[in-house]
Protein backbone atom coordinates (compact mmCIF):
# COMPACT_ATOMS: atom_id res chain seq x y z
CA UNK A 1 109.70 50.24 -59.92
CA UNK A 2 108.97 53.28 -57.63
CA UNK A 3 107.39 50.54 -55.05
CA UNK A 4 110.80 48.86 -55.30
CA UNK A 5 112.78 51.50 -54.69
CA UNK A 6 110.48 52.96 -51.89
CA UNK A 7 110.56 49.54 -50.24
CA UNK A 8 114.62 49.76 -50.40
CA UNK A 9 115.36 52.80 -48.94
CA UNK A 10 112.79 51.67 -46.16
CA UNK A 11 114.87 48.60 -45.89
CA UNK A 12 117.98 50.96 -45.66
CA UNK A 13 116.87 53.41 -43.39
CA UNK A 14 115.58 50.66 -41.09
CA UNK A 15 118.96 48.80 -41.25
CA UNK A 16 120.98 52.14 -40.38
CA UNK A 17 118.80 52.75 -37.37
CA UNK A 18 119.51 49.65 -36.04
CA UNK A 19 122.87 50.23 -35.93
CA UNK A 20 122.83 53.69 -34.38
CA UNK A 21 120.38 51.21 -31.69
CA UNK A 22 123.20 48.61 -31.53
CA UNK A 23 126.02 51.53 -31.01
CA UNK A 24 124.01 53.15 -28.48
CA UNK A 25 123.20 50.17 -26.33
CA UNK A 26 126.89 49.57 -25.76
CA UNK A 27 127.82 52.84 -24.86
CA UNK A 28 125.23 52.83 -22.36
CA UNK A 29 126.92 49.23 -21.00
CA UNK A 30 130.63 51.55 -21.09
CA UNK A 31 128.56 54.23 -19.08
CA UNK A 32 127.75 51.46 -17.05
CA UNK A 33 131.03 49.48 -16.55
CA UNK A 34 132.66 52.56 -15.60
CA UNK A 35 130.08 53.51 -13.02
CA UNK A 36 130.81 50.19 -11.07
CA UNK A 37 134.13 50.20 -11.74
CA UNK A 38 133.98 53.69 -9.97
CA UNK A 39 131.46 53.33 -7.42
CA UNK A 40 131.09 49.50 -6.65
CA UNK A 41 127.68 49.43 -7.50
CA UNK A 42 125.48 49.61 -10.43
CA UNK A 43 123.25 52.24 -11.35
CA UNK A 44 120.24 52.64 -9.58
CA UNK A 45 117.39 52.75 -12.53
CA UNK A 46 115.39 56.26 -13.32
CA UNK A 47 112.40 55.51 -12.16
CA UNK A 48 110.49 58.63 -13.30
CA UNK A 49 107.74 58.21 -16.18
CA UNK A 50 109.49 60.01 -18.55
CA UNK A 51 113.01 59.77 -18.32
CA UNK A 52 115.04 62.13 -16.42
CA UNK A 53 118.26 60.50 -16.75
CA UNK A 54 118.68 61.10 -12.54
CA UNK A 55 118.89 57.53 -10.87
CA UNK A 56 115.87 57.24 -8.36
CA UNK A 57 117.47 57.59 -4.92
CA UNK A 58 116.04 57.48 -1.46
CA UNK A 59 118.17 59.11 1.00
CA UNK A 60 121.20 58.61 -1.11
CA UNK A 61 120.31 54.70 -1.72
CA UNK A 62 118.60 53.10 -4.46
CA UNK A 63 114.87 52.70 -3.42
CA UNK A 64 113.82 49.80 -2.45
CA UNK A 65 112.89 47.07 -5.06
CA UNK A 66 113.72 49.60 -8.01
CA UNK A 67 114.73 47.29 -10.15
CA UNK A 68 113.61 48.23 -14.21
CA UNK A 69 113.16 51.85 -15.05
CA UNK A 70 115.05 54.22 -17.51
CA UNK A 71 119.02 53.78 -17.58
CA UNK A 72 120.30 57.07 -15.74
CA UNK A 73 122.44 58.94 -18.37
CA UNK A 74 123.03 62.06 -16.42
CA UNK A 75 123.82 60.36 -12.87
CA UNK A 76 126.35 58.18 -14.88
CA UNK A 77 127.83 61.56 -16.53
CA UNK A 78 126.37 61.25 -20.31
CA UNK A 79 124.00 63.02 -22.28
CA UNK A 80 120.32 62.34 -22.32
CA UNK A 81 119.45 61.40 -25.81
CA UNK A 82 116.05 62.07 -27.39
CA UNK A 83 113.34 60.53 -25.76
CA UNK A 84 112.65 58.18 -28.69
CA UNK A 85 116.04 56.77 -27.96
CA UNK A 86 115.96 56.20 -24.07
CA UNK A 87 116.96 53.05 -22.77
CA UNK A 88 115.04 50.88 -20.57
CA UNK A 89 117.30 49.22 -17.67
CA UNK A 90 117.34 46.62 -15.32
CA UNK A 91 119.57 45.28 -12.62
CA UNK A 92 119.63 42.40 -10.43
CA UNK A 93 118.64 43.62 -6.77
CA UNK A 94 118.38 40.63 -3.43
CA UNK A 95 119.75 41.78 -0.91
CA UNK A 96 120.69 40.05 1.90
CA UNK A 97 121.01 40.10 5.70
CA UNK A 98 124.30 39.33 5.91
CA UNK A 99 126.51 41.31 4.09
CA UNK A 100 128.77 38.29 2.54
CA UNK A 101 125.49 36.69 1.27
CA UNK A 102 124.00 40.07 -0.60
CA UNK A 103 123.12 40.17 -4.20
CA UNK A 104 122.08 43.74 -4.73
CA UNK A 105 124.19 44.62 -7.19
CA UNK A 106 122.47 48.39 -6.74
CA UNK A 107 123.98 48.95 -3.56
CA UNK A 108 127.73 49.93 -2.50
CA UNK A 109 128.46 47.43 0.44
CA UNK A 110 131.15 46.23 2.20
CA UNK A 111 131.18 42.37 1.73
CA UNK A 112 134.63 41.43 2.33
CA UNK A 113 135.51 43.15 5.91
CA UNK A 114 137.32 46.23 4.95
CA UNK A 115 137.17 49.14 7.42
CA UNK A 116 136.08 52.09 6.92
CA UNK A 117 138.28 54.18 5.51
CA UNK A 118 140.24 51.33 3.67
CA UNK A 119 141.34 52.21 0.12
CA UNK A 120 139.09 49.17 -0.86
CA UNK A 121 135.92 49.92 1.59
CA UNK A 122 132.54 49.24 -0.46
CA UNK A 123 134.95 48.80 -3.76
CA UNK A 124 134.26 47.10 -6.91
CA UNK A 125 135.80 43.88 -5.45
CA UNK A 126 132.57 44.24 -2.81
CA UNK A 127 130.55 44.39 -6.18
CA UNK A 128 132.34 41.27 -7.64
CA UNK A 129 131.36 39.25 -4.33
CA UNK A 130 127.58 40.29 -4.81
CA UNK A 131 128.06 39.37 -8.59
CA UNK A 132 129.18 35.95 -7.51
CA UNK A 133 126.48 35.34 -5.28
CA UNK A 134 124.18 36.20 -7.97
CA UNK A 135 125.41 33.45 -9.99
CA UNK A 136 124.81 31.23 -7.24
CA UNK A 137 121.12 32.04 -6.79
CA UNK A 138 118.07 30.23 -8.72
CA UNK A 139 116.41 32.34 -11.77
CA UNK A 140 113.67 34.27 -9.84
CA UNK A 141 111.29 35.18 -12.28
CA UNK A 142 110.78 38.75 -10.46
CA UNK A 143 114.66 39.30 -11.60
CA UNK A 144 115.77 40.48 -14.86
CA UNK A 145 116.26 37.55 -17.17
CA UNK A 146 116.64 36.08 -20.49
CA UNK A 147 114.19 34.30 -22.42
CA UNK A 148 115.16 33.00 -25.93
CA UNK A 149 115.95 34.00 -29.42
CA UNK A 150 113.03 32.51 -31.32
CA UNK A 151 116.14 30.11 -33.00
CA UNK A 152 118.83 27.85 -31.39
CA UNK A 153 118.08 29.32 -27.47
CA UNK A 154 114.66 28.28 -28.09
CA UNK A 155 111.06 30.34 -28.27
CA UNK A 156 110.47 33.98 -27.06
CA UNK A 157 108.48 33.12 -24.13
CA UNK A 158 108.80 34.27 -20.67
CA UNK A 159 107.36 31.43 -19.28
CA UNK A 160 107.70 28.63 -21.07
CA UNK A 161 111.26 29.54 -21.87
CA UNK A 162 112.87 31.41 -18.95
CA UNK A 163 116.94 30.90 -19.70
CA UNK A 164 118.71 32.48 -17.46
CA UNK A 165 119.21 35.68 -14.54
CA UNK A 166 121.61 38.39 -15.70
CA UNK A 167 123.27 41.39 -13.68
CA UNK A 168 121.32 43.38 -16.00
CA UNK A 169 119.85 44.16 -19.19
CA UNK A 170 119.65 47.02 -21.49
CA UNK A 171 116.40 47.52 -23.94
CA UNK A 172 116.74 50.34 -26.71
CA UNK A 173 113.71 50.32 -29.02
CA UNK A 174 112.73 51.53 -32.27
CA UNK A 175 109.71 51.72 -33.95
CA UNK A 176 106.30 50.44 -32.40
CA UNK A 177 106.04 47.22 -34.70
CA UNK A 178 104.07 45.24 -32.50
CA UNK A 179 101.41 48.47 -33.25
CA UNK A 180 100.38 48.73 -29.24
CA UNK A 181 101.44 52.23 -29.00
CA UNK A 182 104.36 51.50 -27.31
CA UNK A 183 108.30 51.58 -28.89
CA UNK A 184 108.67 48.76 -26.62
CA UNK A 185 107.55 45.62 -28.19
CA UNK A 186 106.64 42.24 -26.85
CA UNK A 187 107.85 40.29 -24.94
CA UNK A 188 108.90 43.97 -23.60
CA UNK A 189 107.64 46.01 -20.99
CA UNK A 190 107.43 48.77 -19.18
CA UNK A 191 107.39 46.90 -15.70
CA UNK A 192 108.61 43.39 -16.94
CA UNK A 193 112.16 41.63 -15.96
CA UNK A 194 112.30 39.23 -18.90
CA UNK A 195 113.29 40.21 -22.55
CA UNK A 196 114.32 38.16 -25.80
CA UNK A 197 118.05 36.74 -25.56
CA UNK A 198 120.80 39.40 -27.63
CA UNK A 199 121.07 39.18 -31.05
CA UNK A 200 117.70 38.28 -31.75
CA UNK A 201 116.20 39.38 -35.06
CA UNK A 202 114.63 41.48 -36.30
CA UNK A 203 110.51 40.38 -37.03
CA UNK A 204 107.46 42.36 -38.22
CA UNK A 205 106.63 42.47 -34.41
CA UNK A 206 109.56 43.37 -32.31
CA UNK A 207 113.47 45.59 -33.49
CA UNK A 208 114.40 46.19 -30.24
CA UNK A 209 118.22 45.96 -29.19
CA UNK A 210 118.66 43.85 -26.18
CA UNK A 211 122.31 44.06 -24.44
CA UNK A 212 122.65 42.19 -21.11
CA UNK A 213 126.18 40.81 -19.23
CA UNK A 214 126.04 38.07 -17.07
CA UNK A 215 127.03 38.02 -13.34
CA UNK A 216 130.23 36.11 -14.14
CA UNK A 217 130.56 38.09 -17.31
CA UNK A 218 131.10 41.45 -15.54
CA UNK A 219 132.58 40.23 -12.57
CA UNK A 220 135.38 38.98 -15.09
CA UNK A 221 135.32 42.53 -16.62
CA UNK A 222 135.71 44.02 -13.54
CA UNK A 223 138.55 41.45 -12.44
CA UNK A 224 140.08 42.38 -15.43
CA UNK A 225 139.85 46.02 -14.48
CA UNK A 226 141.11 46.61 -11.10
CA UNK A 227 144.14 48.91 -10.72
């Protein structure tokens, strides 16, 4: 009976951190949607070891192939929560030559010929033209990406099973199941673009909480969202 009752409040406890996992990962993607709404870009990732919450600029621009670090909290005006709680981010970065072409959604650009000065100069409607031709671009396996669910979108595998490119994707973990050392469990890591589809469940290996939008998913959003 004590083993019982042990193994419930585990079961419990587990269950209600998920959900504070869940709630945080989408008010990271608010903190997010209302960055690009604001700025025409999305965030640039924190590439420092620990966490900062400070996106990893280079002269005001997002470094150079920065593409997966820590999500920036304090750039995008939130708190930085404990470190056992930090997001890992990634966004979709290929830029291009010509300005109508470009796909780094990390970068405020003019895409559309506004001058400037123009009210909508380097806007979010620049954004939703990179977003667009993102969606037009084969998966690039050096992108962030979906792999599948270990159920109806198919196995967990980053190779085998490589689904499709997203404008970004947002990791929160929990516990170290996979027992590596890291809170980040397979097929998560620190450097990689793929993780597991949303919604996947839980397993004795892996309770991270995966959020991600697709490029015509926030481009929509942002649609939506223009004064």
């Amino acid at each position: 009976l004590s083993w019982a009752a042990f193994s419930a409040y585990d079961t419990v406890l587990d269950a209600k951190d998920r959900r504070q996992a869940q709630d945080m990962a989408r008010q990271v993607q608010s903190q997010l949607r209302a960055f690009a709404l604001r700025h025409g870009r999305l965030p640039c990732p924190d590439a420092s070891v620990a966490g900062t919450g400070l996106e990893s600029l280079v002269g005001g621009v997002c470094g150079n192939g920065n593409r997966i670090g820590w999500f920036p909290y304090v750039s995008v005006g939130a708190g930085l929560p404990v470190a056992e709680y930090r997001a890992r981010y990634a966004v979709y970065r290929a830029p291009n030559a010509s300005a109508a072409a470009d796909a780094d959604l990390a970068l405020a650009l003019e895409r559309t010929g506004d001058a400037i000065g123009h009210v909508n100069h380097s806007d979010a409607g620049d954004l939703i033209v990179a977003l667009n031709n993102v969606a037009g671009l084969a998966l690039a396996s050096d992108q962030p990406y979906l792999s599948g669910d270990g159920g109806v979108a198919g196995a967990v595998d980053c190779t085998a099973n490589r689904l499709m490119s997203v404008a970004y994707w947002i990791v929160v973990p929990l516990k170290d199941r996979s027992g590596d050392g890291e809170r980040l469990d397979p097929p998560h890591a620190s450097t990689g673009p793929c993780v597991f589809s949303p919604g996947t469940p839980v397993s004795a290996t892996n309770d991270d909480v995966v959020l991600s939008e697709s490029p015509a998913q926030l481009a929509g959003w942002l649609r939506q969202s223009l004064p």
